[in-house]
C-alpha atoms as a PDB file:
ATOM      1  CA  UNK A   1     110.330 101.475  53.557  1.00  0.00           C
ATOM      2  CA  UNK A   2     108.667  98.289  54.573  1.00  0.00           C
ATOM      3  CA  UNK A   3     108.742  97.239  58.082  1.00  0.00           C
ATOM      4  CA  UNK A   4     110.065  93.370  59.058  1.00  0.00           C
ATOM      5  CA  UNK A   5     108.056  91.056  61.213  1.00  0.00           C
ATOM      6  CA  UNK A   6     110.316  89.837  63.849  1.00  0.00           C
ATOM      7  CA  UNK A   7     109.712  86.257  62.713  1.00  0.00           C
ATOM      8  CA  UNK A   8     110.717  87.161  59.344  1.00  0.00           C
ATOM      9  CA  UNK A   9     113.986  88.985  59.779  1.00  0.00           C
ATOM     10  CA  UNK A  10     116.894  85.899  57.610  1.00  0.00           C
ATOM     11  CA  UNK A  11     118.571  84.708  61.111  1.00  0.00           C
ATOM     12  CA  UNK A  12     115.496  84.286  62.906  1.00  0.00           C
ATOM     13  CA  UNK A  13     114.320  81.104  61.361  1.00  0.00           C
ATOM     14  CA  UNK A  14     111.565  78.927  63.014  1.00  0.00           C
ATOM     15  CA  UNK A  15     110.793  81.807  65.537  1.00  0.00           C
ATOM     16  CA  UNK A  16     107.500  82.830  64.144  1.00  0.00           C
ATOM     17  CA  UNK A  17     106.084  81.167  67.661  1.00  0.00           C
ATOM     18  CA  UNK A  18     108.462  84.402  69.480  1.00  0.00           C
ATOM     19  CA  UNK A  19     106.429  87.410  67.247  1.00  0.00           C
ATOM     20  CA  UNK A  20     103.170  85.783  68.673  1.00  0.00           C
ATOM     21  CA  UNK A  21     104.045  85.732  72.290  1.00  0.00           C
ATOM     22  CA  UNK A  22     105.257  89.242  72.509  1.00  0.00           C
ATOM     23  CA  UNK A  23     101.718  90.046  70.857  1.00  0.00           C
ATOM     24  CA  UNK A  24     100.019  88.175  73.431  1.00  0.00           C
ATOM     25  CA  UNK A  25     102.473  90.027  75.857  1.00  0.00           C
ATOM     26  CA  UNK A  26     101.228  92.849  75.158  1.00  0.00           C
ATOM     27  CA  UNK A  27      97.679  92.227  74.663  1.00  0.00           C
ATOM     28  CA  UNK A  28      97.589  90.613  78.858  1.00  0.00           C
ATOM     29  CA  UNK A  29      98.449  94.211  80.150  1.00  0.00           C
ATOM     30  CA  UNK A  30      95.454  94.362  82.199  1.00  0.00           C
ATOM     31  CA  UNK A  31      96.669  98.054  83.975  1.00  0.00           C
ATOM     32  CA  UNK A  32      97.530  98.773  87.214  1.00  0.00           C
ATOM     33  CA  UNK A  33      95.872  96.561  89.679  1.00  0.00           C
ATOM     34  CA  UNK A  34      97.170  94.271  91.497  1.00  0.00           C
ATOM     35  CA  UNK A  35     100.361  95.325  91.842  1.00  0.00           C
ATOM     36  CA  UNK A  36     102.665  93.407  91.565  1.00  0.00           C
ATOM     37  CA  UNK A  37     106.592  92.343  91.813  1.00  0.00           C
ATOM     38  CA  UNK A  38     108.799  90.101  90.115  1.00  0.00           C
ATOM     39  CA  UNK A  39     111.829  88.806  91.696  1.00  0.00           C
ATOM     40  CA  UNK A  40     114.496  86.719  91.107  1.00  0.00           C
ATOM     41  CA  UNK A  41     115.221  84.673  94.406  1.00  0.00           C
ATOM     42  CA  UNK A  42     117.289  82.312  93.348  1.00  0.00           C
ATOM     43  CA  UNK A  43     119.789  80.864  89.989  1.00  0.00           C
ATOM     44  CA  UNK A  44     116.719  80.098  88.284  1.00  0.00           C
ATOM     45  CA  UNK A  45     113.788  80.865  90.779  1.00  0.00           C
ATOM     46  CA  UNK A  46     111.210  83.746  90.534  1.00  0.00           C
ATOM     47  CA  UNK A  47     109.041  85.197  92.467  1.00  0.00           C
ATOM     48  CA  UNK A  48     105.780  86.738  91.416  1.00  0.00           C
ATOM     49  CA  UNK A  49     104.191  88.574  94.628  1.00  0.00           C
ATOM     50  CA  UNK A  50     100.400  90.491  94.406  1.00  0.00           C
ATOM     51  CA  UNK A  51      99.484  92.626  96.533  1.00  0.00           C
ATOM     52  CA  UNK A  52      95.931  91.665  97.507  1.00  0.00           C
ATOM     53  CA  UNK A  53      94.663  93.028 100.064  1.00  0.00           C
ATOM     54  CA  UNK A  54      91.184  92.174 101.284  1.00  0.00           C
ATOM     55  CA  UNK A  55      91.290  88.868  99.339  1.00  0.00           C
ATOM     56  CA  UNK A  56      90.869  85.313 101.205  1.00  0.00           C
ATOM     57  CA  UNK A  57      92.543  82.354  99.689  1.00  0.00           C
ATOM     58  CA  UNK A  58      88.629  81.241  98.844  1.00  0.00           C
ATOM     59  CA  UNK A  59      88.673  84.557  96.501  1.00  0.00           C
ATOM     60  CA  UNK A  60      91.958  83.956  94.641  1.00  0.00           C
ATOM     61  CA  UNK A  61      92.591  81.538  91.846  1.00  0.00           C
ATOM     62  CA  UNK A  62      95.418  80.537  90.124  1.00  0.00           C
ATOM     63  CA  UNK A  63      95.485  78.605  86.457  1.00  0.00           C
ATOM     64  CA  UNK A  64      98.304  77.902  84.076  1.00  0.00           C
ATOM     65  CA  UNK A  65      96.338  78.167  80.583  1.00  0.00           C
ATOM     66  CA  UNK A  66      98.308  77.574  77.285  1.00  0.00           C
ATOM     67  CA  UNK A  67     101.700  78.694  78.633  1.00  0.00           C
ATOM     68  CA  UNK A  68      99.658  82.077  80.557  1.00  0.00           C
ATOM     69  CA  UNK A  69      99.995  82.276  84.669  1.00  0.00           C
ATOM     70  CA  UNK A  70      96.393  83.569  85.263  1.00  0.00           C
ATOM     71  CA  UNK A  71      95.809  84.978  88.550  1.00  0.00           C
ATOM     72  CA  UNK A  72      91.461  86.235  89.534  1.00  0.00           C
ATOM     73  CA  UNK A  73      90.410  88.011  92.702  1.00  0.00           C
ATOM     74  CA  UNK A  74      86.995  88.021  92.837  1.00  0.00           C
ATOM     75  CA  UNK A  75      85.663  89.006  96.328  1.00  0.00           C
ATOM     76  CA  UNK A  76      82.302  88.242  97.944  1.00  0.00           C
ATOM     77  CA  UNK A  77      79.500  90.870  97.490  1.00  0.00           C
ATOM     78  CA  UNK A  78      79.656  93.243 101.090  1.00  0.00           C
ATOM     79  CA  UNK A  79      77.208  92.658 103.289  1.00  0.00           C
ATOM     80  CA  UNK A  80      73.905  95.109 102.901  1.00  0.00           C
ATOM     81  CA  UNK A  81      74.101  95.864 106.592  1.00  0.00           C
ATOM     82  CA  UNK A  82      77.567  97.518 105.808  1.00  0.00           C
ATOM     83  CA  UNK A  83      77.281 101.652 105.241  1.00  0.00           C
ATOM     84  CA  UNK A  84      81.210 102.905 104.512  1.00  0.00           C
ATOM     85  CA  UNK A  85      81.730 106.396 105.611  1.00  0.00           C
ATOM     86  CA  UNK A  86      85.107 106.059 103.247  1.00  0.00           C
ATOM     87  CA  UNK A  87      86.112 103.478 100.664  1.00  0.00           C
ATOM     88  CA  UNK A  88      89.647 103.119 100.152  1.00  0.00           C
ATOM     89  CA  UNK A  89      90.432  99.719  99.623  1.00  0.00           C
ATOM     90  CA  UNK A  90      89.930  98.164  95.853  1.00  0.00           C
ATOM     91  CA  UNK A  91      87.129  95.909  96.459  1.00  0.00           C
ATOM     92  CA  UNK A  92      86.688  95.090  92.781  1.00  0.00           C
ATOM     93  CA  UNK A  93      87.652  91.756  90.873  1.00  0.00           C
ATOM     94  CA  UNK A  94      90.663  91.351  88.438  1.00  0.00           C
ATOM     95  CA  UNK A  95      92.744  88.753  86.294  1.00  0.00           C
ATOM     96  CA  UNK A  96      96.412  89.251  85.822  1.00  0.00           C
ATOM     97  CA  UNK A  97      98.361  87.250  83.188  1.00  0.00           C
ATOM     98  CA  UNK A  98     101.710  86.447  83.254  1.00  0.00           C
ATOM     99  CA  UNK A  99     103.310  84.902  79.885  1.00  0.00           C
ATOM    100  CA  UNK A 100     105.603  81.852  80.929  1.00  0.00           C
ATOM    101  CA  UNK A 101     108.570  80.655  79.383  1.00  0.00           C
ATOM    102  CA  UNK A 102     109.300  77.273  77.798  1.00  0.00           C
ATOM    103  CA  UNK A 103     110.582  75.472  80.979  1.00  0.00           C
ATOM    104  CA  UNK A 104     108.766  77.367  84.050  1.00  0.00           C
ATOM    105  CA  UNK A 105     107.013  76.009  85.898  1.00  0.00           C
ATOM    106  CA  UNK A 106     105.078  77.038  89.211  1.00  0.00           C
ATOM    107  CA  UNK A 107     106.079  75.130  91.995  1.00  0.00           C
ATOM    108  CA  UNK A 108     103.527  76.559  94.376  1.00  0.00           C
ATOM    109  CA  UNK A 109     101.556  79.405  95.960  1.00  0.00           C
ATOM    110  CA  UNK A 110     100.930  81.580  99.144  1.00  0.00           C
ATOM    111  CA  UNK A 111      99.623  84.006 101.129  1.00  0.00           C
ATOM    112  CA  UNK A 112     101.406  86.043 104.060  1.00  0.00           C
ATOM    113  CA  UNK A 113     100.257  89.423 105.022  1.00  0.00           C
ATOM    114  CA  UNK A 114      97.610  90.367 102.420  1.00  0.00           C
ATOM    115  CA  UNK A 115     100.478  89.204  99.510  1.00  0.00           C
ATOM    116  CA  UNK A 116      99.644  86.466  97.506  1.00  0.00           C
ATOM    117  CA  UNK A 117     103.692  84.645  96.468  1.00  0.00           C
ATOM    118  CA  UNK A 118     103.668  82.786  93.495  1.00  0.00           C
ATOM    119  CA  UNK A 119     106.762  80.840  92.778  1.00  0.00           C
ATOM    120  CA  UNK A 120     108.226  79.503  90.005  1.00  0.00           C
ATOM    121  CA  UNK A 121     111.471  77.139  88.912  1.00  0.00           C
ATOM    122  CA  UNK A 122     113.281  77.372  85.274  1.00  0.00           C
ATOM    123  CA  UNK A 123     114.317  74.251  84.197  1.00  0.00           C
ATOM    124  CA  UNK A 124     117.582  74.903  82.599  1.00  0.00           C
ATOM    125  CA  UNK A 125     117.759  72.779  78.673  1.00  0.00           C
ATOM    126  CA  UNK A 126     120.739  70.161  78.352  1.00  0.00           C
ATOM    127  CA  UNK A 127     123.429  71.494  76.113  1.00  0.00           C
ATOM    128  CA  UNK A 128     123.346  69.192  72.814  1.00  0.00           C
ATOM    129  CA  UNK A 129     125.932  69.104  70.419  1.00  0.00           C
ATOM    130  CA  UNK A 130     125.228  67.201  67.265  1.00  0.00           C
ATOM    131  CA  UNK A 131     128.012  67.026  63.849  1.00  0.00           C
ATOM    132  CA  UNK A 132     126.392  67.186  61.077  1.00  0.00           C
ATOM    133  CA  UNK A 133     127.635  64.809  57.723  1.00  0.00           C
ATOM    134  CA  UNK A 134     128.460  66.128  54.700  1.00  0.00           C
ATOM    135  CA  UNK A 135     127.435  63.909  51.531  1.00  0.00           C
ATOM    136  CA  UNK A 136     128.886  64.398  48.495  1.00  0.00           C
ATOM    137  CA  UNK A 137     126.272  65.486  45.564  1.00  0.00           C
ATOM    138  CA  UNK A 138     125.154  63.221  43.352  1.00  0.00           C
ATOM    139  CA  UNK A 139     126.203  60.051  45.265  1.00  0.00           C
END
């Protein structure tokens, strides 16, 4: 029994483009941290909140590369003077990816209480109807 590619399948035509981005879904998984939650806060708003705690706005970016929301922490090196008894909070640097949709867009970014908001707006496509003519063969 041979197993058919999503873009493949006889309805599915011209969707090739879906079967790569739920590859490159799936390749972004980049574990655990930050975590995260995505929320819907409006008809066709999202939220994307990070919990990043520690991080200054100076040690966040946030990049929209080839349809990919890329969020990087990368925090200052401690001072040497510092000696922790106990080191619980993540200290380390990440990059979380986010595959976007055709039509979202981010319409901005913020901090509040060690969470780092990113929203984003879903432009919703016009409904187009369009008849199609039928010639006759031949002629």
């Amino acid at each position: 029994m041979t197993k058919l590619a999503l873009g493949a399948h006889p309805f599915l035509l011209g969707f090739d483009e879906l079967e790569r981005l739920v590859e490159r879904t799936a390749k972004s998984d980049a574990g655990s941290y930050p975590p995260y939650n995505i929320e819907q806060v409006g008809e066709s708003a999202y939220r994307i909140t990070l919990a990043v705690a520690g991080f200054g706005e100076g040690d966040l970016s946030i990049t929209v590369e080839d349809k990919e929301l890329v969020v990087r922490g990368r925090l200052a090196e401690p001072e040497a003077s510092r000696i922790f008894l106990h080191r619980g909070i993540a200290a380390r640097q990440f990059q979380r990816t986010f595959v976007l949709a055709d039509g979202v867009d981010v319409a901005g970014a913020r901090m509040e209480n060690g969470l780092l908001h990113v929203d984003l707006n879903r432009s919703l496509p016009e409904t187009v109807v369009r008849t199609i003519s039928i010639t006759r063969a031949g002629g």
